[in-house]
N, C-alpha and C. Protein backbone atom coordinates (compact mmCIF):
# COMPACT_ATOMS: atom_id res chain seq x y z
N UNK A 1 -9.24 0.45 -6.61
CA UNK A 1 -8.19 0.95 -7.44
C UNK A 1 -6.89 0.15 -7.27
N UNK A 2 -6.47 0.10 -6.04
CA UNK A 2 -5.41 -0.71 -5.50
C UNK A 2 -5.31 -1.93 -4.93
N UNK A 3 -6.53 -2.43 -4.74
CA UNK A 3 -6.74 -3.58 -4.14
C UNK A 3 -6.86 -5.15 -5.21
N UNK A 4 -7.06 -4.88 -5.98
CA UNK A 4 -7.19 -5.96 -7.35
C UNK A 4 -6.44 -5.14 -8.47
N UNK A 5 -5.12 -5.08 -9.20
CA UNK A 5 -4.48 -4.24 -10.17
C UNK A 5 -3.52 -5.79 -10.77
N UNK A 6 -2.95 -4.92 -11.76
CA UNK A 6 -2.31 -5.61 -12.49
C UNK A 6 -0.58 -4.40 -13.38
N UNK A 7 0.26 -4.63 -12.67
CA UNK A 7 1.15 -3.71 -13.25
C UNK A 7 2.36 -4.25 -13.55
N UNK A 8 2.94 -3.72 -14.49
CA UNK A 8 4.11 -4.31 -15.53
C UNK A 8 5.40 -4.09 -14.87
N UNK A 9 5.87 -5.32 -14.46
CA UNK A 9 7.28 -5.28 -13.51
C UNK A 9 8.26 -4.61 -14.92
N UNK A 10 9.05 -3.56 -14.37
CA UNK A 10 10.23 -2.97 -14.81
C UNK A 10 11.27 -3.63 -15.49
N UNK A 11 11.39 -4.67 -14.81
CA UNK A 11 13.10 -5.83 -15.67
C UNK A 11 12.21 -6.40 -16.42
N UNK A 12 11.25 -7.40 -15.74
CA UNK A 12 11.04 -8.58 -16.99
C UNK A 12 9.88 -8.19 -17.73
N UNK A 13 9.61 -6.93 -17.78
CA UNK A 13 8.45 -6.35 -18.45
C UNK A 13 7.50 -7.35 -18.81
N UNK A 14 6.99 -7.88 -17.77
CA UNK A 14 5.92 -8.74 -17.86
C UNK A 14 4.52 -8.37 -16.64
N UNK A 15 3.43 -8.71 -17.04
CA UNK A 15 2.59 -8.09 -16.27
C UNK A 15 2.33 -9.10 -14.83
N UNK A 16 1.93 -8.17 -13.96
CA UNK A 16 1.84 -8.97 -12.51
C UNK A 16 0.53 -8.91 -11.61
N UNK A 17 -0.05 -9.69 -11.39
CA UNK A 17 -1.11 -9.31 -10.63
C UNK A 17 -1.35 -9.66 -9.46
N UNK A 18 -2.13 -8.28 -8.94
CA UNK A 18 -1.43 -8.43 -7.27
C UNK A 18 -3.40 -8.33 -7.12
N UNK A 19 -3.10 -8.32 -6.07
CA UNK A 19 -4.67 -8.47 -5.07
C UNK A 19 -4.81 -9.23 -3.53
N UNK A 20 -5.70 -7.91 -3.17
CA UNK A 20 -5.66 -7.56 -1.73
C UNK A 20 -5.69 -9.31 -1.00
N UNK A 21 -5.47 -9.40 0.07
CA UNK A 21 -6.00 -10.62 0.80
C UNK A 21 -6.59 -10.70 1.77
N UNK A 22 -5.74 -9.87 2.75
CA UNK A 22 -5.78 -9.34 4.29
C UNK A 22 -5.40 -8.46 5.25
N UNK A 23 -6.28 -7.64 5.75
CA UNK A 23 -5.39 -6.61 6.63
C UNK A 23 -5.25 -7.06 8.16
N UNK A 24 -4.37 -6.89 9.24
CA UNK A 24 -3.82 -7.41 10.17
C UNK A 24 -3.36 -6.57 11.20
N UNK A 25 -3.75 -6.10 12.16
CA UNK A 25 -3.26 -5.18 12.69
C UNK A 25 -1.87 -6.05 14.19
N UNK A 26 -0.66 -5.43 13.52
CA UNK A 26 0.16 -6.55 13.67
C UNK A 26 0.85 -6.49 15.30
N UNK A 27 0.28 -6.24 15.94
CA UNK A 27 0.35 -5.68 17.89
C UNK A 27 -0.27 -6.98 17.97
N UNK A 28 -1.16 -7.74 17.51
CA UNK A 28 -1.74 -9.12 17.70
C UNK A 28 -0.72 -10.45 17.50
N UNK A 29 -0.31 -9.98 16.22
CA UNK A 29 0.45 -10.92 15.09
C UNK A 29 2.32 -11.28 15.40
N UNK A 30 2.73 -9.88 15.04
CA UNK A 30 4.15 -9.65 15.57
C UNK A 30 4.62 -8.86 16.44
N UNK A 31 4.04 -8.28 17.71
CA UNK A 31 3.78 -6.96 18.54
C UNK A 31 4.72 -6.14 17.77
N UNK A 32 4.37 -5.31 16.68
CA UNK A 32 4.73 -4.41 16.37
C UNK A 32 3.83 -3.42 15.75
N UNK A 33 4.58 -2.08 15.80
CA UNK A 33 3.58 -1.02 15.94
C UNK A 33 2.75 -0.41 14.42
N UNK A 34 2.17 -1.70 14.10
CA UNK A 34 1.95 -1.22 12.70
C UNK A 34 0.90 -1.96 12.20
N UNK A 35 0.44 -1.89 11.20
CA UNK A 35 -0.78 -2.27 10.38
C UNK A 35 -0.10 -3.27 8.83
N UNK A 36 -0.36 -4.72 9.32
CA UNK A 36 0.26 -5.51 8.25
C UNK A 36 -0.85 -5.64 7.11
N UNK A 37 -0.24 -5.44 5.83
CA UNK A 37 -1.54 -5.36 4.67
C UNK A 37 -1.04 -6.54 4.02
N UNK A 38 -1.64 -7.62 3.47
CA UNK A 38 -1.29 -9.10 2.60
C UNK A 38 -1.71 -8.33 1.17
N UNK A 39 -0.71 -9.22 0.40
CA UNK A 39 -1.36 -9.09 -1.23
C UNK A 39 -0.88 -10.53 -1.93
N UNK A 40 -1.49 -10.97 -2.61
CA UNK A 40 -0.46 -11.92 -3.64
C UNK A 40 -0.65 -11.86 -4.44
N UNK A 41 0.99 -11.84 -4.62
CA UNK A 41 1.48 -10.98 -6.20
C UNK A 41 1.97 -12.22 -6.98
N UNK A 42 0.70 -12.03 -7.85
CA UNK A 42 0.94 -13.63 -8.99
C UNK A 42 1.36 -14.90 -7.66
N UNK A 43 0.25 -14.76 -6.86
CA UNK A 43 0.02 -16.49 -6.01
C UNK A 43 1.40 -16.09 -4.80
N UNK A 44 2.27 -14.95 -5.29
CA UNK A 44 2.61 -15.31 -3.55
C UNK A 44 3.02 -14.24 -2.78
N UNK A 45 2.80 -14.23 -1.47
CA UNK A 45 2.04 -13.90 -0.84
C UNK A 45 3.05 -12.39 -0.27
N UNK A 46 2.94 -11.12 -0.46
CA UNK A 46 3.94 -10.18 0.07
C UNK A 46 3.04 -9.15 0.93
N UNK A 47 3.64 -9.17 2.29
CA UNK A 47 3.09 -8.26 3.43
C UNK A 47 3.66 -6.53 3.02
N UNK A 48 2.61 -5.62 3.26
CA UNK A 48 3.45 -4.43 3.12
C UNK A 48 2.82 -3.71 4.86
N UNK A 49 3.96 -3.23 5.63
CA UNK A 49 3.60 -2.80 6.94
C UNK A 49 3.88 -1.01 7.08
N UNK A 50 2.62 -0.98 7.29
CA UNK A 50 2.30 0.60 7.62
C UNK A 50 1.94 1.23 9.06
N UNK A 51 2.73 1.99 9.41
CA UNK A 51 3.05 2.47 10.35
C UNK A 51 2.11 3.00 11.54
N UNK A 52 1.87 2.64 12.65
CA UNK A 52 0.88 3.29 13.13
C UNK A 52 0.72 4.49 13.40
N UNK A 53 2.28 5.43 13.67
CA UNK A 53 2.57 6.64 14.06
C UNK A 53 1.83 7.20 12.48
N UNK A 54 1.88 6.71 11.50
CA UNK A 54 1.32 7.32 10.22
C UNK A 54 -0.40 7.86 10.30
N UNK A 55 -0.76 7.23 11.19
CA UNK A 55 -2.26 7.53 11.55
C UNK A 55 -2.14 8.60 12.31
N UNK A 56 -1.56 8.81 13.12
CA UNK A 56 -1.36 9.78 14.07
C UNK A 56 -1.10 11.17 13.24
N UNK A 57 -0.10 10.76 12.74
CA UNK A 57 0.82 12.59 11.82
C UNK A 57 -0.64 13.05 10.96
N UNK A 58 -0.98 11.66 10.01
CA UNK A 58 -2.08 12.03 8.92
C UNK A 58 -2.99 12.84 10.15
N UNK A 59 -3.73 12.70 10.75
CA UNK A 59 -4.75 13.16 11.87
C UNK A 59 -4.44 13.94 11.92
N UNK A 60 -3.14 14.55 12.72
CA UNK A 60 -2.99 15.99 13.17
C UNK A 60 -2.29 17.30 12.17
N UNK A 61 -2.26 16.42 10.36
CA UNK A 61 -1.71 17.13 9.53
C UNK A 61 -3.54 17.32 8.63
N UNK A 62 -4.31 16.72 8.61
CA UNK A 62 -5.46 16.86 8.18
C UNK A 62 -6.73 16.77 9.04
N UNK A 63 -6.56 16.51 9.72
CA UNK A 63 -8.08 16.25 10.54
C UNK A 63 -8.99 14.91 10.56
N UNK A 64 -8.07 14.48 9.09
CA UNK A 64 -8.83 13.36 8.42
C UNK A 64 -8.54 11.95 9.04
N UNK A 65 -9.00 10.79 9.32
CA UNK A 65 -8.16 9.40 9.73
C UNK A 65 -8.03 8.53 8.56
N UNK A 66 -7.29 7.57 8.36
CA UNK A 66 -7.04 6.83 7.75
C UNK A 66 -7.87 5.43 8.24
N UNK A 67 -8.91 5.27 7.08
CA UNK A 67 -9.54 3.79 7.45
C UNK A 67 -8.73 2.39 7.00
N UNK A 68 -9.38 1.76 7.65
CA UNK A 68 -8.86 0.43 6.79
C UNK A 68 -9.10 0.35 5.26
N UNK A 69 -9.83 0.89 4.39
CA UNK A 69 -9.95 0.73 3.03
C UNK A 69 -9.03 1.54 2.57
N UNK A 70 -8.62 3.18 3.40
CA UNK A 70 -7.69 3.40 2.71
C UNK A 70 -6.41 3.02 3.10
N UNK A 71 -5.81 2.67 3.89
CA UNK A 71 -4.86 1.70 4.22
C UNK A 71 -4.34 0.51 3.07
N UNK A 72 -5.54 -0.31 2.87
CA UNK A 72 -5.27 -1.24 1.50
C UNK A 72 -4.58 -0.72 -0.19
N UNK A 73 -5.69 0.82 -0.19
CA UNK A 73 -4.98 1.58 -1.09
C UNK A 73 -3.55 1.93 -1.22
N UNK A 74 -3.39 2.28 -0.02
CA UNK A 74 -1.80 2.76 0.21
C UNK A 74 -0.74 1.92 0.25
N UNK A 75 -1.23 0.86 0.38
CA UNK A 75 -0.37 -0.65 0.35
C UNK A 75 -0.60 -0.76 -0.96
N UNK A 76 -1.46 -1.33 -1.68
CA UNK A 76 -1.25 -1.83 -3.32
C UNK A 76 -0.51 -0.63 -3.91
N UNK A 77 -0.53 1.34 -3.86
CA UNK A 77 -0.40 1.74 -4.82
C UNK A 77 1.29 1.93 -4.46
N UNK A 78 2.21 1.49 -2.90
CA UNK A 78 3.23 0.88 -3.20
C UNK A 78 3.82 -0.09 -3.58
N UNK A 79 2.89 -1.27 -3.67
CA UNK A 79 3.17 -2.23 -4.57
C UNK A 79 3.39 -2.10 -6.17
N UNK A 80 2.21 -1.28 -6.80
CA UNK A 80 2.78 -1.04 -8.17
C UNK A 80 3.76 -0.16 -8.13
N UNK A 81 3.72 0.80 -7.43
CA UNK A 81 4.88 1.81 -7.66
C UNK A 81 6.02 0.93 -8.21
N UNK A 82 6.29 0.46 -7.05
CA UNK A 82 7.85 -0.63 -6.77
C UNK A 82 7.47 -1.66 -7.98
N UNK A 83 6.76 -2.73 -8.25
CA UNK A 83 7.17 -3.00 -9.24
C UNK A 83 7.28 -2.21 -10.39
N UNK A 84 6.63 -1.14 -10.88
CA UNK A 84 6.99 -0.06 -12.54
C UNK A 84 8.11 0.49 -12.58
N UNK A 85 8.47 1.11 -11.00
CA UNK A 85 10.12 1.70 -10.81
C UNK A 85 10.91 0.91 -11.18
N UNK A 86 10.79 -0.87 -10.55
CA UNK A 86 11.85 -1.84 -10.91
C UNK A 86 13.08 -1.42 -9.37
N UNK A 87 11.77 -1.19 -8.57
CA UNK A 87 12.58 -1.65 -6.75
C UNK A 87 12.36 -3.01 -6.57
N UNK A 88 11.66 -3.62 -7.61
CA UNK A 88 11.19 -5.17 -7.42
C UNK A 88 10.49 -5.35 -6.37
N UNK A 89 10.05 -6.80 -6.28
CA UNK A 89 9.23 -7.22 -4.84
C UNK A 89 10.02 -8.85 -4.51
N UNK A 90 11.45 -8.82 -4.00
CA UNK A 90 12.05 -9.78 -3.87
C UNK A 90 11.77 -10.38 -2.22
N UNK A 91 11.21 -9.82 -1.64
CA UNK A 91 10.70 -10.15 -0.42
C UNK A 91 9.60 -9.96 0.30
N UNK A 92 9.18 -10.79 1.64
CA UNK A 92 7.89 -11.24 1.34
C UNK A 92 7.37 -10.25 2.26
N UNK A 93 8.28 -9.45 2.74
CA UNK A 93 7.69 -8.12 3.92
C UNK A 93 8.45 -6.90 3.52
N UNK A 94 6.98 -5.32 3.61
CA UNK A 94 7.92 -4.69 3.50
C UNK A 94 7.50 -3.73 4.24
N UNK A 95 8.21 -2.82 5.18
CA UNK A 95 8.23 -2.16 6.27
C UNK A 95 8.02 -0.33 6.03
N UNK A 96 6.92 -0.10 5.79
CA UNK A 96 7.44 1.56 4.89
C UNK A 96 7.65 2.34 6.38
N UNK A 97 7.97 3.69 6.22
CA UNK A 97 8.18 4.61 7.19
C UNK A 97 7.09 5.68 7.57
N UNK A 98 7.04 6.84 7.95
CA UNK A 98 5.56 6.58 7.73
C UNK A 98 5.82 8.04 7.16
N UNK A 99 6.69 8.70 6.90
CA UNK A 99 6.88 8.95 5.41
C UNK A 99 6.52 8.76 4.06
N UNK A 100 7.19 7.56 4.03
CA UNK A 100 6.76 6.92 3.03
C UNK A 100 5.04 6.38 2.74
N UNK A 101 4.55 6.13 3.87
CA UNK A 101 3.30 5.61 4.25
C UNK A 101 2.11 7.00 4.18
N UNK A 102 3.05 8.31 4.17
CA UNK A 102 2.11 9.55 3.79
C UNK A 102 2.40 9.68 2.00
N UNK A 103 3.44 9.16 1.74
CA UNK A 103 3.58 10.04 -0.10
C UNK A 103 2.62 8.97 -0.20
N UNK A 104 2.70 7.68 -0.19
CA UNK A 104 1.57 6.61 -0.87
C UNK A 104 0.51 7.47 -0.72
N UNK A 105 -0.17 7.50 0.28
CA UNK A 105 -1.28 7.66 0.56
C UNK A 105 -2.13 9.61 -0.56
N UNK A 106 -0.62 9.81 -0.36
CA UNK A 106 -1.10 11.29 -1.40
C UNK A 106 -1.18 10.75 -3.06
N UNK A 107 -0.59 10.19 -3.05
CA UNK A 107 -0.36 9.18 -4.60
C UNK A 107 -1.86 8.61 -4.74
N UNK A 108 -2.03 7.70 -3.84
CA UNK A 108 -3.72 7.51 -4.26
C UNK A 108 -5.24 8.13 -4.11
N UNK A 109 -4.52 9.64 -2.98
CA UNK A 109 -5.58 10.66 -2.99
C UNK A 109 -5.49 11.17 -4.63
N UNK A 110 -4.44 11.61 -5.14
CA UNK A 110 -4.10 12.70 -6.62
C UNK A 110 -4.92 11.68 -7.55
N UNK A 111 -5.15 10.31 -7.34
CA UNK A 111 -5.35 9.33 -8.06
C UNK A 111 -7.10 9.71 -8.03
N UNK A 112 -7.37 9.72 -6.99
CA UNK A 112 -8.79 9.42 -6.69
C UNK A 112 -9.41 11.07 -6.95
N UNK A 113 -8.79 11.83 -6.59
CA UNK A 113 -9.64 13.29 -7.14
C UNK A 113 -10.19 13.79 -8.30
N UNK A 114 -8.69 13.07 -9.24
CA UNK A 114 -9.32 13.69 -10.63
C UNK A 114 -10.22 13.07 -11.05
N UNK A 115 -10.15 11.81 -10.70
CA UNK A 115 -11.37 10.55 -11.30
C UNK A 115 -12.51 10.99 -10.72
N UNK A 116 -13.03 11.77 -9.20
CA UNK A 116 -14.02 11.76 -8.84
C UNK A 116 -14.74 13.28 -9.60
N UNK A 117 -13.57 13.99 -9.93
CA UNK A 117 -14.19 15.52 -10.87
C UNK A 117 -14.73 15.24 -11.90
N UNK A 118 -14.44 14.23 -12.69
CA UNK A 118 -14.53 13.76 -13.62
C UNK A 118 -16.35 13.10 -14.09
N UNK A 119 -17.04 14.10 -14.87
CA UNK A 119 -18.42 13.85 -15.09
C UNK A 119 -18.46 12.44 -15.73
């Protein structure tokens, strides 16, 4: 759903296409406490970093864990968000909270339910 998309930036109302590259768990990379997701958006290249404490809250607010596939989700479906809002994507990292790293993630559950009710 989120991993290969195509969504219409806000200012230059032109379409953009983003797609997954790489996930990174970034305690290796940049010792920091988080999960780096790659995309490139139209050829270049924007990190979105999700929180590790976000695994933790999700767990003890559902029972449920967050895999790496849905991780990727939650990264692309803030990528379109931000470009349709017109928060743009002027930089090549972006750091969510893990706040923020739970609404995504409900954004592409609401996404994925009705489609799966759906005969």
């Amino acid at each position: 759903m989120f991993t290969d998309f195509t969504a219409t930036d806000r200012w230059a109302k032109k379409p953009v296409h983003c797609v997954y590259q790489a996930l990174i768990v970034a305690i290796a990379t940049r010792h920091a406490d988080a999960v780096d997701i790659k995309f490139l958006v139209d050829g270049r290249p924007v990190w979105v970093a999700l929180p590790h404490p976000a695994w933790v809250e999700y767990k003890q607010r559902t029972g449920k864990a967050i895999t790496d596939s849905l991780a990727k989700e939650i990264a692309g479906h803030f990528l379109k968000t931000a470009l349709e809002s017109g928060e743009g994507l002027g930089r090549e990292m972006y750091s969510l909270t893990v706040d923020e790293t739970l609404q995504h993630l409900e954004g592409v559950v609401s996404q994925v339910e009705p489609a799966a009710a759906t005969p």
